[in-house]
N, C-alpha and C. Protein backbone atom coordinates (compact mmCIF):
# COMPACT_ATOMS: atom_id res chain seq x y z
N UNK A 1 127.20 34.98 55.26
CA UNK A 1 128.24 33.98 55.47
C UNK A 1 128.20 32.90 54.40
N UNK A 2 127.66 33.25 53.64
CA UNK A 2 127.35 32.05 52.23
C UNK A 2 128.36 31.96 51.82
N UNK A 3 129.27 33.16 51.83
CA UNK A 3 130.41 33.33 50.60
C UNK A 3 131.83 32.32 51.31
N UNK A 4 131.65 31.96 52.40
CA UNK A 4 132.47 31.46 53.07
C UNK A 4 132.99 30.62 52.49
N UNK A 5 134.54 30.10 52.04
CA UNK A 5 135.15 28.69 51.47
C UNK A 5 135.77 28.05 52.34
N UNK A 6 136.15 28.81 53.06
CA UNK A 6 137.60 28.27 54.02
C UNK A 6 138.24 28.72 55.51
N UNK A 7 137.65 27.93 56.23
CA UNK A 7 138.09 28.02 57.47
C UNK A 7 139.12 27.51 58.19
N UNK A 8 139.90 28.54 59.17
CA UNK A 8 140.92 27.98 60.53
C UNK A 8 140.44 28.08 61.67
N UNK A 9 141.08 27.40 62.66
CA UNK A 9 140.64 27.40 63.72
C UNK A 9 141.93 27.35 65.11
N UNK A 10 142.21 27.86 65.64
CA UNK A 10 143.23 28.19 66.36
C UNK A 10 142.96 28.37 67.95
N UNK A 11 143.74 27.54 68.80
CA UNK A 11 143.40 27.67 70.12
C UNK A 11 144.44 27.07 70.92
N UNK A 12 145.95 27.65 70.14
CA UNK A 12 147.00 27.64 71.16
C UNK A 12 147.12 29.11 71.88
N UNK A 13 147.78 29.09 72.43
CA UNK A 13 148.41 30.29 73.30
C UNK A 13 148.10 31.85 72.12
N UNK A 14 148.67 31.63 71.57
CA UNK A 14 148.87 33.20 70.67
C UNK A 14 147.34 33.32 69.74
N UNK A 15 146.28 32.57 69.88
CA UNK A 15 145.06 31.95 69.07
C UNK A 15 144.59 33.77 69.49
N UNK A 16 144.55 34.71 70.15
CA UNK A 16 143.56 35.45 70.16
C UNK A 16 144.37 36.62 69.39
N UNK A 17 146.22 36.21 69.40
CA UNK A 17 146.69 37.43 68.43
C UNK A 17 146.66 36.89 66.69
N UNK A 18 145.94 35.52 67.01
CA UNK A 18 146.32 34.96 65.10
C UNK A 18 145.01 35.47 64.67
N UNK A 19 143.99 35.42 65.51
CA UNK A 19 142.82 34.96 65.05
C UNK A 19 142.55 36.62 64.56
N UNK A 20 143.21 38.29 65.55
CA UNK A 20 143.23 39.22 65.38
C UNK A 20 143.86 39.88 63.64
N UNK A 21 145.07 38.86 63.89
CA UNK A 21 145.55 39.15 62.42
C UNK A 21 144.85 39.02 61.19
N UNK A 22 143.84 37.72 60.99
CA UNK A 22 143.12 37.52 60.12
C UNK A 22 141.77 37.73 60.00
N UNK A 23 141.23 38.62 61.14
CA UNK A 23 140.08 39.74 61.45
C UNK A 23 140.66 41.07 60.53
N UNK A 24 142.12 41.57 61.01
CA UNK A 24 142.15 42.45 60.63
C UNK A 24 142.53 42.74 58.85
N UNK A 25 142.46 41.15 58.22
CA UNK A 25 142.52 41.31 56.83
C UNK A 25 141.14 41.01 56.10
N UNK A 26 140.21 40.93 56.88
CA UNK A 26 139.12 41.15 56.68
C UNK A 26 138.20 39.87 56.64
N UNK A 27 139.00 38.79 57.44
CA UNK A 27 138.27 37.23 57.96
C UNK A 27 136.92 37.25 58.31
N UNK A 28 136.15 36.78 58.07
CA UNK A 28 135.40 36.69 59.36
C UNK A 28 135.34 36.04 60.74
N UNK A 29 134.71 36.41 61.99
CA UNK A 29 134.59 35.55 62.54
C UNK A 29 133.33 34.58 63.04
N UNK A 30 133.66 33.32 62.84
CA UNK A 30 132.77 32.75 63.08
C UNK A 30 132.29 31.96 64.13
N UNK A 31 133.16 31.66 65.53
CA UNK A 31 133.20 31.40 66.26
C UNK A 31 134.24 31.36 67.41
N UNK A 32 133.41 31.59 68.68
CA UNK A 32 134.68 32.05 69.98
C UNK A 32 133.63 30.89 70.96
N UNK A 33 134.66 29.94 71.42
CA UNK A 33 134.41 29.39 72.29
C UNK A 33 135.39 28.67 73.27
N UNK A 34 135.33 27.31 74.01
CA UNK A 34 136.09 27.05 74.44
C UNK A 34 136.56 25.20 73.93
N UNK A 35 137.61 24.99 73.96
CA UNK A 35 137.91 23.11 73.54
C UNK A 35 138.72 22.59 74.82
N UNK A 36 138.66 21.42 74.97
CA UNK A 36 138.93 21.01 76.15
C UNK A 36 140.66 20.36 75.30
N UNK A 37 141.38 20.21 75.95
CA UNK A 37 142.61 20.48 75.72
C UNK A 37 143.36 19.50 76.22
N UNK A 38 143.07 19.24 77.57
CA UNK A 38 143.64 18.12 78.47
C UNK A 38 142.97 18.17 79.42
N UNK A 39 142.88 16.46 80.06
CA UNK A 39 142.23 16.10 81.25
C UNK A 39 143.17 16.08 82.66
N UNK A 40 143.47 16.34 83.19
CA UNK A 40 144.66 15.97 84.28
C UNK A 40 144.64 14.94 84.84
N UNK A 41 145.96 13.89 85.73
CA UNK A 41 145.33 13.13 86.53
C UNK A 41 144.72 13.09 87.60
N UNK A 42 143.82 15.03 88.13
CA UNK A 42 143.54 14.68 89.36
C UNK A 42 141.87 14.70 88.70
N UNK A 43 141.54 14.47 86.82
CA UNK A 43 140.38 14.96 86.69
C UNK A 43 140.04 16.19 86.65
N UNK A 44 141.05 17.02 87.00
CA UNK A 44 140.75 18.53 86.01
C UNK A 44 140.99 19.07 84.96
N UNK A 45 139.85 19.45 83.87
CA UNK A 45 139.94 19.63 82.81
C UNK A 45 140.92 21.26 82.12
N UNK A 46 141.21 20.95 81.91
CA UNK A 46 142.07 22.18 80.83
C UNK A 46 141.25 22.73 79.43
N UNK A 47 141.12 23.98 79.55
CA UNK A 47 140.11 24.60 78.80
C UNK A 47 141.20 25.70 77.97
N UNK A 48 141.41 25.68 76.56
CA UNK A 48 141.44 27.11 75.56
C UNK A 48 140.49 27.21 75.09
N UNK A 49 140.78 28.96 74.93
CA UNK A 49 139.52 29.70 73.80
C UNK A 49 140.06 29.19 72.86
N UNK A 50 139.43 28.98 71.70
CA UNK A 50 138.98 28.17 70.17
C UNK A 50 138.49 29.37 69.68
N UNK A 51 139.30 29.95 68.52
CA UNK A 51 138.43 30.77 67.56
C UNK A 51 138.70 30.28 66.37
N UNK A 52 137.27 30.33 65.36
CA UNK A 52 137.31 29.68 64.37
C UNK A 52 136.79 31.30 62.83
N UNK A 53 137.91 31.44 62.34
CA UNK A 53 137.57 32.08 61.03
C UNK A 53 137.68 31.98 59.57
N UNK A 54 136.69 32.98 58.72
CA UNK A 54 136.28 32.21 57.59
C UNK A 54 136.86 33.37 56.64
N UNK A 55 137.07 32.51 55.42
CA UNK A 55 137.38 33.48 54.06
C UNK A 55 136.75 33.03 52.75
N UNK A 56 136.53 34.27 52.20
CA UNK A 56 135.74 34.13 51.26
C UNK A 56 136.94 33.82 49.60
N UNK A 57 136.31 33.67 48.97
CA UNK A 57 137.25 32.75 47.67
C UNK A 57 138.36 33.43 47.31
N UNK A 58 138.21 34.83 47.78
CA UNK A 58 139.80 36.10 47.10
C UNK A 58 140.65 35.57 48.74
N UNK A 59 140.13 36.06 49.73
CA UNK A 59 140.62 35.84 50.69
C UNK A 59 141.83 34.60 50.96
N UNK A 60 140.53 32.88 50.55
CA UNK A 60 141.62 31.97 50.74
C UNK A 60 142.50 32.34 49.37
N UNK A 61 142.24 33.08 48.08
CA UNK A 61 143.36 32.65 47.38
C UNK A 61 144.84 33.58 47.57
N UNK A 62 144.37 34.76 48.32
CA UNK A 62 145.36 35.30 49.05
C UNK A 62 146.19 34.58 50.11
N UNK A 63 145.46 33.97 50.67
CA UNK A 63 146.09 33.09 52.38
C UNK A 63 146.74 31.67 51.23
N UNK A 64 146.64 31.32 50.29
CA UNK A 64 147.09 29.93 50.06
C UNK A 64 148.62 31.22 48.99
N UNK A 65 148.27 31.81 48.83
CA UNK A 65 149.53 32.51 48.00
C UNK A 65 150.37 32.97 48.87
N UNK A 66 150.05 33.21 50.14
CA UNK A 66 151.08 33.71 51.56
C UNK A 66 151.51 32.11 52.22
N UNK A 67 150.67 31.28 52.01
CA UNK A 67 151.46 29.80 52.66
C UNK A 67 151.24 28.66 51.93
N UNK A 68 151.62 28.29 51.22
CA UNK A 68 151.77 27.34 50.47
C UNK A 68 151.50 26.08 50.63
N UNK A 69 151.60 25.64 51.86
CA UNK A 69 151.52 24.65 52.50
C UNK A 69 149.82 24.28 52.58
N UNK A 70 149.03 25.40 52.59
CA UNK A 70 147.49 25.35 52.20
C UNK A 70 147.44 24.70 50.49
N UNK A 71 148.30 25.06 49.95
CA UNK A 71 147.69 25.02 48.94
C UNK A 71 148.13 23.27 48.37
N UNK A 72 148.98 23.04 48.86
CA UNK A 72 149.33 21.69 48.74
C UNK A 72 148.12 20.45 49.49
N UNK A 73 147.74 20.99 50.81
CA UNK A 73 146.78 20.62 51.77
C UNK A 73 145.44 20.44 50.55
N UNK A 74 145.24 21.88 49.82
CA UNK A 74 143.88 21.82 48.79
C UNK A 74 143.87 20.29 47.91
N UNK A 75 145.51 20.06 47.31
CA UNK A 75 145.93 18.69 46.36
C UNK A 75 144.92 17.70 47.25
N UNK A 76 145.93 17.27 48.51
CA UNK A 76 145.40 16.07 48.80
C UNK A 76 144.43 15.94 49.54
N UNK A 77 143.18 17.10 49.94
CA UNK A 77 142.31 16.73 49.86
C UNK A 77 141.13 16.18 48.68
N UNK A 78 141.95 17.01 47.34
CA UNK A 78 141.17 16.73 46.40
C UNK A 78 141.29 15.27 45.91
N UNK A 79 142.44 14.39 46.12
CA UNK A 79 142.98 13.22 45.61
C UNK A 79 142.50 12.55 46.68
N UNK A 80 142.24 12.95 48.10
CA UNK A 80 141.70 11.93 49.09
C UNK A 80 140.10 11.71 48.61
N UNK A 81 139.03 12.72 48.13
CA UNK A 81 138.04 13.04 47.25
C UNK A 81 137.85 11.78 46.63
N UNK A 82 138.70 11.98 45.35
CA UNK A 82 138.88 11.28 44.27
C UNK A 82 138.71 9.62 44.59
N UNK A 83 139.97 9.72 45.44
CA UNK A 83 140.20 8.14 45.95
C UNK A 83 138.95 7.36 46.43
N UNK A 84 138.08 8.01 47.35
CA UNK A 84 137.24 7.78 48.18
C UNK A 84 135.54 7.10 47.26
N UNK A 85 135.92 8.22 46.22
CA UNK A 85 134.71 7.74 45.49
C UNK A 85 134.90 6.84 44.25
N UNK A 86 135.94 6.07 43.84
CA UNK A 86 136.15 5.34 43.07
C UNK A 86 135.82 3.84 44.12
């Protein structure tokens, strides 16, 4: 799991057919659990499965060439980076 760059994590409704899709392009997975979601007002908690998977450096540069919107996300984390340490 060294090779890992880049992880999602998904735990709406369709989270066990997304998380399948990007298993089956060869993701890994790295975690199945549960996140608490909402509290109710009678105090009962609301629980989804949370799956969290990883890609290795071809992988994300495949997934940022299928959505773009990653790859813009890559900018301003790098400029939030930048900012932070000046």
């Amino acid at each position: 799991m060294n090779n890992i760059v880049f992880t999602l994590e998904f735990d709406d409704d369709p989270a066990n057919s997304r998380a399948n899709s990007y298993l089956k392009k060869g993701w890994t997975l790295l975690h199945v659990g549960t996140k608490l979601i909402d509290v109710l007002d009678n105090g009962q908690a609301l629980y989804n499965t949370t799956y969290v998977v990883g890609a290795n450096q071809q992988q994300y540069d495949d997934h940022k060439n299928e959505s773009p919107d990653d790859a813009n996300l890559d900018a301003l984390i790098a400029k939030s980076e930048n900012d932070v340490s000046k």
